[in-house]
Structures are given as structure tokens and as C-alpha cells.
PDB file of N, CA and C in Angstrom:
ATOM      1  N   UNK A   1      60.819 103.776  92.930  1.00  0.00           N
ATOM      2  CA  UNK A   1      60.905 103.497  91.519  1.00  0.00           C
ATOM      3  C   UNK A   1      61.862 104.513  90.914  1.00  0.00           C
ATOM      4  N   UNK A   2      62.344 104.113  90.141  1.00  0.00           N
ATOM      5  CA  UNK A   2      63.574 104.485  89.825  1.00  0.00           C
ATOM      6  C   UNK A   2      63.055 104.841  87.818  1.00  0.00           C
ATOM      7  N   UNK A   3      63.722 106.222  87.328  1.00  0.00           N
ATOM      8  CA  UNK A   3      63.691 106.436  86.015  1.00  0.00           C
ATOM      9  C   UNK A   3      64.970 105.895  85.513  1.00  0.00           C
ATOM     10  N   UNK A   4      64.380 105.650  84.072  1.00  0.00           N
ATOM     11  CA  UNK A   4      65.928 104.911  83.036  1.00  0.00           C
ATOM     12  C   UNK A   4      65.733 105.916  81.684  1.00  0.00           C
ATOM     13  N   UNK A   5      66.712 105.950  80.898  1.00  0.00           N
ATOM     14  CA  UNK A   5      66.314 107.046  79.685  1.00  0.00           C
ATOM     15  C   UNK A   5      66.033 105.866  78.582  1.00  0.00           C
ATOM     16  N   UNK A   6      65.145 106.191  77.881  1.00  0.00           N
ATOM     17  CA  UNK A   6      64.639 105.026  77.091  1.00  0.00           C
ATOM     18  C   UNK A   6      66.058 104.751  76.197  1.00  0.00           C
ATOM     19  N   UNK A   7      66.567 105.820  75.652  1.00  0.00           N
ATOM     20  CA  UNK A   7      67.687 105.642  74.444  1.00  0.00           C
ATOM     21  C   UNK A   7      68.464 104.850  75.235  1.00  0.00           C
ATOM     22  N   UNK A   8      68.653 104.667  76.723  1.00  0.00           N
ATOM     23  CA  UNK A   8      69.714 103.253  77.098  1.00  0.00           C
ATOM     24  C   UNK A   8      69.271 101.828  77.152  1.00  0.00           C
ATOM     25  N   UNK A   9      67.727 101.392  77.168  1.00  0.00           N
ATOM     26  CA  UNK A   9      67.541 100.533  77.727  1.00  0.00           C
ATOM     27  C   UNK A   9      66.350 100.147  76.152  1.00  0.00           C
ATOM     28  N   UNK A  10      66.119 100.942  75.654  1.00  0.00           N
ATOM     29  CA  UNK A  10      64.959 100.658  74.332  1.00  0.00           C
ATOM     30  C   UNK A  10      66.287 100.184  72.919  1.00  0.00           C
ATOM     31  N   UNK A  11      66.020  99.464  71.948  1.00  0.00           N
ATOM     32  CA  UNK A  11      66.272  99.681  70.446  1.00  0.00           C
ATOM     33  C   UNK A  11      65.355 100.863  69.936  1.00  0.00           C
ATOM     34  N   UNK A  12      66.806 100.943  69.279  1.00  0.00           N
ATOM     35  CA  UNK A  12      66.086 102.468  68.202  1.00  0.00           C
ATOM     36  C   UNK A  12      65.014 101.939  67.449  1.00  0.00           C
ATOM     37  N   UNK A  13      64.563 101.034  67.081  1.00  0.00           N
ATOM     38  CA  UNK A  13      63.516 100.740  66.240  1.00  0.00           C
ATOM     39  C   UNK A  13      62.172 100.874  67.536  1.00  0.00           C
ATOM     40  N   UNK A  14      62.481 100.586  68.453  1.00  0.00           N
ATOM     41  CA  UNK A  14      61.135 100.573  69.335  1.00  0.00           C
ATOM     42  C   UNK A  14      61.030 101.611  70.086  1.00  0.00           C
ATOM     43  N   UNK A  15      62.156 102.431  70.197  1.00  0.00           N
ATOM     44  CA  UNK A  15      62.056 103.740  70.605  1.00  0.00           C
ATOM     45  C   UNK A  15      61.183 104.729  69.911  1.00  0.00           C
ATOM     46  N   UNK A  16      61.655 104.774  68.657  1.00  0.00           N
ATOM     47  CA  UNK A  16      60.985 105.303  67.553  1.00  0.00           C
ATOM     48  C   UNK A  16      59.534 104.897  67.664  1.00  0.00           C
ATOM     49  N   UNK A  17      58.884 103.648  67.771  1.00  0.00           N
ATOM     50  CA  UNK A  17      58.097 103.286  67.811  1.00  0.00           C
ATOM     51  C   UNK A  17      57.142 103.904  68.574  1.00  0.00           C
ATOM     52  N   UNK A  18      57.517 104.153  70.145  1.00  0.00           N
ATOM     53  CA  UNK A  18      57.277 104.552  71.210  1.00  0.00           C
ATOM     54  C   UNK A  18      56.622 106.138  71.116  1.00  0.00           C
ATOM     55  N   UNK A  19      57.885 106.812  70.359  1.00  0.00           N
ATOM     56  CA  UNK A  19      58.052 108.426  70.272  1.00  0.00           C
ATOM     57  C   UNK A  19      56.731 108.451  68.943  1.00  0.00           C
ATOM     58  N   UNK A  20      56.104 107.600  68.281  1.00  0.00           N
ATOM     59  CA  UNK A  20      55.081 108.226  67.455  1.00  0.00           C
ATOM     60  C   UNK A  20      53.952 108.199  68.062  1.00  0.00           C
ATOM     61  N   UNK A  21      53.643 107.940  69.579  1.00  0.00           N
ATOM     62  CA  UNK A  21      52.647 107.662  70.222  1.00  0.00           C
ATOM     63  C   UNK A  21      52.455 109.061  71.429  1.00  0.00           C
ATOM     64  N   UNK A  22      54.101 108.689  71.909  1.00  0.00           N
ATOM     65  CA  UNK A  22      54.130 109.630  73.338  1.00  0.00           C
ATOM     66  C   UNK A  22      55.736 110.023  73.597  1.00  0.00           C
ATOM     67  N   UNK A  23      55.344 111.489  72.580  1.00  0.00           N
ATOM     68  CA  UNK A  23      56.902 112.210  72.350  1.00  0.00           C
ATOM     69  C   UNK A  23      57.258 112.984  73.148  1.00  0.00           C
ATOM     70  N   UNK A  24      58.377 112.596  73.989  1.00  0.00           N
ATOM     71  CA  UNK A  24      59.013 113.842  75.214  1.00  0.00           C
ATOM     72  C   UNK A  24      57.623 113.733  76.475  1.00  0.00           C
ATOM     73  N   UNK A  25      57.163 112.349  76.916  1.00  0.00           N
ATOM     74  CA  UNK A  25      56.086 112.741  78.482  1.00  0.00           C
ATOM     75  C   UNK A  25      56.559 111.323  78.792  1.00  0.00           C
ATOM     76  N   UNK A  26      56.479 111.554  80.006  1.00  0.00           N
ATOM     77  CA  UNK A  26      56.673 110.567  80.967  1.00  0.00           C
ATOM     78  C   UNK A  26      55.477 109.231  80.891  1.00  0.00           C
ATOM     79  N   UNK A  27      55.867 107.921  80.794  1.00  0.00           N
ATOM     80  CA  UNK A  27      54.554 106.584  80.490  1.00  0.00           C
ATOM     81  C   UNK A  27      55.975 105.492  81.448  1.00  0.00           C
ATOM     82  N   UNK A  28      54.490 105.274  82.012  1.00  0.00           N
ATOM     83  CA  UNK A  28      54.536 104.528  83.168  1.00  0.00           C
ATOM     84  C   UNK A  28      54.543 102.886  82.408  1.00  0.00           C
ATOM     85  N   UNK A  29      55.630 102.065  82.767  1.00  0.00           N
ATOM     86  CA  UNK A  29      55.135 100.573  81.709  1.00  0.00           C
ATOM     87  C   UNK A  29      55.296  99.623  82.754  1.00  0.00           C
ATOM     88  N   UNK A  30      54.178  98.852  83.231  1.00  0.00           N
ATOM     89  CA  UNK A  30      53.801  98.278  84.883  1.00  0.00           C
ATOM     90  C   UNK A  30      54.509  96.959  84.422  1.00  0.00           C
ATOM     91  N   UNK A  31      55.030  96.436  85.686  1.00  0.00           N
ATOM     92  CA  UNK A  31      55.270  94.611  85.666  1.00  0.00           C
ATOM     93  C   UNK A  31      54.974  93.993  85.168  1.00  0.00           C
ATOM     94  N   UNK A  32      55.397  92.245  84.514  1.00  0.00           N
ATOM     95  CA  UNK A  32      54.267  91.556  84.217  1.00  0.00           C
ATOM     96  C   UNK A  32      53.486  91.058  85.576  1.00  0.00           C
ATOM     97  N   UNK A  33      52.446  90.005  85.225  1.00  0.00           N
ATOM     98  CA  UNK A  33      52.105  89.849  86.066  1.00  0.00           C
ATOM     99  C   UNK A  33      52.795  88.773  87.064  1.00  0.00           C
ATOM    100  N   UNK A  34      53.918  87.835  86.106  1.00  0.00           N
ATOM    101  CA  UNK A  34      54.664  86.791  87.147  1.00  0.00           C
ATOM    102  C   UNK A  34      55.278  87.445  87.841  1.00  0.00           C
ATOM    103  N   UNK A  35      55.970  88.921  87.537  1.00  0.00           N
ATOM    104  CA  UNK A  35      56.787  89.546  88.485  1.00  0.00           C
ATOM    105  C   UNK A  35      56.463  90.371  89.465  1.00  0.00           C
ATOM    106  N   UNK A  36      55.220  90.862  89.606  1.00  0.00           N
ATOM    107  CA  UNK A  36      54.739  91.174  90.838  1.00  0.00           C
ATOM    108  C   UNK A  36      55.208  90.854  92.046  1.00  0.00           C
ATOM    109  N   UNK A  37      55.573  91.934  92.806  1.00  0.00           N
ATOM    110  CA  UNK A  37      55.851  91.272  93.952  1.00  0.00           C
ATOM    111  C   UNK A  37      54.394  91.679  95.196  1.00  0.00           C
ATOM    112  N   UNK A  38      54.155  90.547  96.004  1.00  0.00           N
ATOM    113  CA  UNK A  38      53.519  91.269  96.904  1.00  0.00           C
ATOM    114  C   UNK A  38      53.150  92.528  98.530  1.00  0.00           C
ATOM    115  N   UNK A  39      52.413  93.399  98.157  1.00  0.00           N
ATOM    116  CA  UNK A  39      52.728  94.630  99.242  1.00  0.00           C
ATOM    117  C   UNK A  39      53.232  94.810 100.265  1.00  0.00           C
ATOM    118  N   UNK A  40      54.165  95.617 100.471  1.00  0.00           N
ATOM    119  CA  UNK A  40      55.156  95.435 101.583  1.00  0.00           C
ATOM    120  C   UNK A  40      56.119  94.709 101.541  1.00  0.00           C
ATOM    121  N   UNK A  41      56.578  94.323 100.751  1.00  0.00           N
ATOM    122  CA  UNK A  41      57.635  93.193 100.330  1.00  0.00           C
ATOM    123  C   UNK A  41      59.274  93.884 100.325  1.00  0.00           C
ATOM    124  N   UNK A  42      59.727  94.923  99.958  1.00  0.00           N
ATOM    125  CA  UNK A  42      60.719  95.750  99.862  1.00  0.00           C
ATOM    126  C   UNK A  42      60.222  96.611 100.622  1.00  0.00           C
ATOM    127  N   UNK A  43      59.652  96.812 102.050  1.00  0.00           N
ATOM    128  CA  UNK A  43      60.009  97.737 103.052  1.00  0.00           C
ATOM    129  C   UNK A  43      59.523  96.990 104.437  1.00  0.00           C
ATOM    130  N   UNK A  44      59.518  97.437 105.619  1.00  0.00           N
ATOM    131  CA  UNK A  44      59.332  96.926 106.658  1.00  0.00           C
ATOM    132  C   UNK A  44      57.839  97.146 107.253  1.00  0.00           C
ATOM    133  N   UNK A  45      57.240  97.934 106.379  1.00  0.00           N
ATOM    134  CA  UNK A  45      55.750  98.674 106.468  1.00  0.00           C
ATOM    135  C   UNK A  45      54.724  97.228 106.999  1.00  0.00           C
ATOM    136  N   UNK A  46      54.808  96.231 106.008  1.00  0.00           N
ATOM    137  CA  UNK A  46      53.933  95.096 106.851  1.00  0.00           C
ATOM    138  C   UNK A  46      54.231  94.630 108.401  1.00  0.00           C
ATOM    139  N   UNK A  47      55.735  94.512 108.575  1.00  0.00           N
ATOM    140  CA  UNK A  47      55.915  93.637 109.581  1.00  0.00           C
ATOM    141  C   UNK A  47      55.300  94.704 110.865  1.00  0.00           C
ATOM    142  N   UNK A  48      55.691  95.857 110.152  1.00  0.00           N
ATOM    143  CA  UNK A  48      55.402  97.160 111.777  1.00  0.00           C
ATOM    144  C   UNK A  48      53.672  97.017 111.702  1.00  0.00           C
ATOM    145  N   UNK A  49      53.044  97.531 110.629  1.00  0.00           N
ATOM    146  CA  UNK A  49      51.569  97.313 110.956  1.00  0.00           C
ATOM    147  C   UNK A  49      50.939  95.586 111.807  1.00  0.00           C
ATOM    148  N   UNK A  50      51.824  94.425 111.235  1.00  0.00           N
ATOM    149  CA  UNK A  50      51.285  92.925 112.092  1.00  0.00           C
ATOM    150  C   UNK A  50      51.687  93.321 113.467  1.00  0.00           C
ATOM    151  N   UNK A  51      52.822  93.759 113.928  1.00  0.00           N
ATOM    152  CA  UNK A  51      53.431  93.757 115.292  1.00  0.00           C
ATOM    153  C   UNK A  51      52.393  95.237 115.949  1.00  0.00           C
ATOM    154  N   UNK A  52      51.920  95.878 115.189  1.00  0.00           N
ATOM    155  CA  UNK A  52      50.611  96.951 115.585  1.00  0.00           C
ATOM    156  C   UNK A  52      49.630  96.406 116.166  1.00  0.00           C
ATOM    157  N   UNK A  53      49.186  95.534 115.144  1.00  0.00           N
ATOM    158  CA  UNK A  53      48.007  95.257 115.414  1.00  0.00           C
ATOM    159  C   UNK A  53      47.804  94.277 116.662  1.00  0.00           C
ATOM    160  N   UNK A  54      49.069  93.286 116.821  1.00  0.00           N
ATOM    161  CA  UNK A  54      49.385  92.472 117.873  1.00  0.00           C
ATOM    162  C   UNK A  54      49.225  93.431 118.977  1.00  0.00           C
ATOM    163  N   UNK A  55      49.787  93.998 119.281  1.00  0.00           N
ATOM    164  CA  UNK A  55      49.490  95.366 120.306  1.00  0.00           C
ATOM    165  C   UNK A  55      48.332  95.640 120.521  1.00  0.00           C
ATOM    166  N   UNK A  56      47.515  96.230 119.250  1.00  0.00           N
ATOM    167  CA  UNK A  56      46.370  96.406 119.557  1.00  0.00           C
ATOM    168  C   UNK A  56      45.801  95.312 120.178  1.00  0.00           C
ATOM    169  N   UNK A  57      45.628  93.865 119.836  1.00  0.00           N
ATOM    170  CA  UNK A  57      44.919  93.017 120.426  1.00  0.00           C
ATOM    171  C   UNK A  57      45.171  92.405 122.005  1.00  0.00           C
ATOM    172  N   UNK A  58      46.410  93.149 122.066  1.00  0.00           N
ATOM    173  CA  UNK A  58      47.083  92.335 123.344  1.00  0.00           C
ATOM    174  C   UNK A  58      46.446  93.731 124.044  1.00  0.00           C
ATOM    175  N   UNK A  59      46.254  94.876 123.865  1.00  0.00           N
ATOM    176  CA  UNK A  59      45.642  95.840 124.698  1.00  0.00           C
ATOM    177  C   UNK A  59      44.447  95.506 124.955  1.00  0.00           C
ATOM    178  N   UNK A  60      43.721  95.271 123.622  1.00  0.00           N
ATOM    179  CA  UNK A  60      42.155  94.532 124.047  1.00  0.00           C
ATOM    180  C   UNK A  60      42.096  94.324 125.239  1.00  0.00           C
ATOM    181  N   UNK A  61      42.904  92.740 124.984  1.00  0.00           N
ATOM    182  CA  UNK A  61      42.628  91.751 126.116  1.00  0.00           C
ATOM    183  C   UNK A  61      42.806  91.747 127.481  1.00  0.00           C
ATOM    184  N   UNK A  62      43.912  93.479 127.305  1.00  0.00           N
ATOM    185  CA  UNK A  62      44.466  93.576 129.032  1.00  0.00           C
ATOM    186  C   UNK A  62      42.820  94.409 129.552  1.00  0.00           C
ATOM    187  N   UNK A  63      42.369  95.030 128.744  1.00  0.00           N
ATOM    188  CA  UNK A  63      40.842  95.878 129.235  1.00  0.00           C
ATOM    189  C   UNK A  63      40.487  97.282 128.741  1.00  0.00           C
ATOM    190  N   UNK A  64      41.667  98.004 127.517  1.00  0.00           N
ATOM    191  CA  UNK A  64      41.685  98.519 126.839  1.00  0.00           C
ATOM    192  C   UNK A  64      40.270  99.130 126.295  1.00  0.00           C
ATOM    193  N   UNK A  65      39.306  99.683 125.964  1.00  0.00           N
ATOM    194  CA  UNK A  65      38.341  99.861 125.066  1.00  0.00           C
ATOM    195  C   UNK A  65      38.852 100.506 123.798  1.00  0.00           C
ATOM    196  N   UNK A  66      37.719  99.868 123.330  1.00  0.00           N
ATOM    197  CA  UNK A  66      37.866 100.275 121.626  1.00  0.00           C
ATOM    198  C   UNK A  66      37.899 101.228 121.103  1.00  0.00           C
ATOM    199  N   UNK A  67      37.390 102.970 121.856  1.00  0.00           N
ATOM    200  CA  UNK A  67      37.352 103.884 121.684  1.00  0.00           C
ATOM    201  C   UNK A  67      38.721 104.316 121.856  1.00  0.00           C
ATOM    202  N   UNK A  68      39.201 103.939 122.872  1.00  0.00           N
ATOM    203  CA  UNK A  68      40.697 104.512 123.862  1.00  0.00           C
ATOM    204  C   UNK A  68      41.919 103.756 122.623  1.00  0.00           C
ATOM    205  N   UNK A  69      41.570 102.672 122.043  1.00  0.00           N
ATOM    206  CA  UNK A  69      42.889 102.424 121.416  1.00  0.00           C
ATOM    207  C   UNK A  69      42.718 102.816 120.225  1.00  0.00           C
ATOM    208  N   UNK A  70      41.283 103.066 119.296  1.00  0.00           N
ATOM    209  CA  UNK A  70      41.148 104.086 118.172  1.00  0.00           C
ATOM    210  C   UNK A  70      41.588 105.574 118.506  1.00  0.00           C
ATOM    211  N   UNK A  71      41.314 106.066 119.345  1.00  0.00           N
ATOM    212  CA  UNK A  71      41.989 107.109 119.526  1.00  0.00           C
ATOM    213  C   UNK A  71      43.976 107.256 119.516  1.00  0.00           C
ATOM    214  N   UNK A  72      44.350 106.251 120.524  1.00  0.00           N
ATOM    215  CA  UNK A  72      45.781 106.061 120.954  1.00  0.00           C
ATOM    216  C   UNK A  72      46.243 105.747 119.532  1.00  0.00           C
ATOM    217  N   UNK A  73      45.464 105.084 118.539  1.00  0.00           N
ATOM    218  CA  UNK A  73      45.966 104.749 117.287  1.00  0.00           C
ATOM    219  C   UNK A  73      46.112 105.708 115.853  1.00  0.00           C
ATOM    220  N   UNK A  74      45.248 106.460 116.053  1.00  0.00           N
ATOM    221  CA  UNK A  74      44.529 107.270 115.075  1.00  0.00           C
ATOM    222  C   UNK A  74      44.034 106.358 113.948  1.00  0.00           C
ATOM    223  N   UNK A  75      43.178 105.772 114.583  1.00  0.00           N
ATOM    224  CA  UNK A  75      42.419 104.431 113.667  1.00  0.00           C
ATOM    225  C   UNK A  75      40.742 104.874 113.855  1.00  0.00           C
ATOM    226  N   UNK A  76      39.813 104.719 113.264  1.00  0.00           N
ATOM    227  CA  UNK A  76      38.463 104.608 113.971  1.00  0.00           C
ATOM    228  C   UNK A  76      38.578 102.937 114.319  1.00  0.00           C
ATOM    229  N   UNK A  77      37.259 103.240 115.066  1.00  0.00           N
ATOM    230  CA  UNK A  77      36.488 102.422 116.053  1.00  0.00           C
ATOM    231  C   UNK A  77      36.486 100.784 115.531  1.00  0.00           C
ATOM    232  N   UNK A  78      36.059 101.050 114.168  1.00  0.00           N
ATOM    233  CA  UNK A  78      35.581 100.144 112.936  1.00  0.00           C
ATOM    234  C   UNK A  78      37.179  99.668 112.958  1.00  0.00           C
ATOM    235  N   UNK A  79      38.033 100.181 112.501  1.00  0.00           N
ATOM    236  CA  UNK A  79      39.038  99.071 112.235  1.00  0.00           C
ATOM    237  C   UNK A  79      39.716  98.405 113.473  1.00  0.00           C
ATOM    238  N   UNK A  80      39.395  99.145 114.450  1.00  0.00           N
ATOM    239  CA  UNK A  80      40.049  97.901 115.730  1.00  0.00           C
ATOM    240  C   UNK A  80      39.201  97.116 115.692  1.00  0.00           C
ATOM    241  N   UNK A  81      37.777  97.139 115.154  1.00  0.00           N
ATOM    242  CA  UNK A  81      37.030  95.787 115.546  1.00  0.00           C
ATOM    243  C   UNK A  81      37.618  94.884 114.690  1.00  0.00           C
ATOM    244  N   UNK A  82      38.056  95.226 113.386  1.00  0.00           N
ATOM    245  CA  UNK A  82      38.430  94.424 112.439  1.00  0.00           C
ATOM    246  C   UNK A  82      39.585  93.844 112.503  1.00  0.00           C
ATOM    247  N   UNK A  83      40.713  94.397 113.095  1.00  0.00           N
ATOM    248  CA  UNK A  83      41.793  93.831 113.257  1.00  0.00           C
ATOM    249  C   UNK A  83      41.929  92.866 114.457  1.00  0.00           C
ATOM    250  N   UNK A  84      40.896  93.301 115.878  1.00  0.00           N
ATOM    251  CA  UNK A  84      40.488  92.648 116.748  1.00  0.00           C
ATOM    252  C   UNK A  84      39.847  90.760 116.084  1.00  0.00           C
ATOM    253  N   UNK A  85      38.848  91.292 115.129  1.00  0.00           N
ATOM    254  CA  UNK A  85      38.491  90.220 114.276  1.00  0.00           C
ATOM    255  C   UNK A  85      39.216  89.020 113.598  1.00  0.00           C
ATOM    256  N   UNK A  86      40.227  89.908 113.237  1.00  0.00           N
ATOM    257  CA  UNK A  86      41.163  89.571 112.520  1.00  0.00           C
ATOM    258  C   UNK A  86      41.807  87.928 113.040  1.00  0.00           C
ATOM    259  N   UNK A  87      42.022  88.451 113.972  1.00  0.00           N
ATOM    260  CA  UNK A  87      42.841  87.790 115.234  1.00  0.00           C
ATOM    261  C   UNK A  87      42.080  86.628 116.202  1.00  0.00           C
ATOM    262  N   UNK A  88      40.831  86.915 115.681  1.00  0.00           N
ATOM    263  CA  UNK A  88      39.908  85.864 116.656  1.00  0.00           C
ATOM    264  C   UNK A  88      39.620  84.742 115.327  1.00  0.00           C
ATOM    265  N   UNK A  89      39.839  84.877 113.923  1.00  0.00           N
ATOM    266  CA  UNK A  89      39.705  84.279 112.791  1.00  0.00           C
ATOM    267  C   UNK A  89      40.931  83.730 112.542  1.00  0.00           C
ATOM    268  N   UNK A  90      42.334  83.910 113.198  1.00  0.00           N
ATOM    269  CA  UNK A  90      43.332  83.130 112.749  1.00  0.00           C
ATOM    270  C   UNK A  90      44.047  82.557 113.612  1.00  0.00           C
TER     271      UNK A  90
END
């Protein structure tokens, strides 16, 4: 996320507006909601965690235990079952 200076991108009337509320501090003003994008969308962070977890499950299945790939992962126990889960649900 990137900063903009309000005096380039505000009217002076709503700047002003702005500055009788919250003069000289940093305010955060979020998306709407049509523009949301969803997580992982501008980085590669999802595709590496799906192609993870594929791993993980394909270790499962070679004879892997659940302890040995929470460990190899730095995951607990609980989320390989879940991602294991994951995978038996889709």
C-alpha cells in the first residue's frame, strides 16, 4: 500500500473538512466493498501455500505421518489433518 498526500488527490473543501477531524495523523480510508479484491490476489502467496499443501497430501499418501510432516512443515499436527481434510472434501 502505497501513501498519496491528501492536498493532491482531496478538494480543498474536503480536505479542510478532513483536517477538522484528524489534523497532521495518518487515517487509513479502506475499499469499497465492490472493489475488494480477494486474498492473495496481487502476490503468489496462495498459489505456493495450494501447491504446499498438495505436497503435503501427496506425502500423506506415500506413508508420511502426521507428526513428521507437521514438523518438516512447521505446521502443528491439527492443520495437516485439516488440509489433509481439505483434500478428501474436494
Amino acid at each position: 500500500m502505497s501513501y498519496k498526500k491528501a492536498n493532491d488527490v482531496l478538494p480543498h473543501f474536503l480536505l479542510n473538512a478532513v483536517q477538522a477531524y484528524i489534523d497532521g495523523e495518518c487515517i487509513y480510508i479502506p475499499r469499497k466493498a465492490d472493489n475488494k479484491l480477494p486474498w492473495g490476489t496481487n502476490t503468489e502467496t496462495r498459489k505456493d501455500i495450494q501447491a504446499r499443501n498438495r505436497e503435503i497430501v501427496a506425502r500423506r499418501l506415500a506413508g508420511c505421518s502426521v507428526k513428521g510432516l507437521a514438523e518438516h512443515y512447521c505446521l502443528s499436527e491439527k492443520t495437516i489433518y485439516k488440509i489433509i481434510n481439505s483434500f478428501k472434501n474436494s
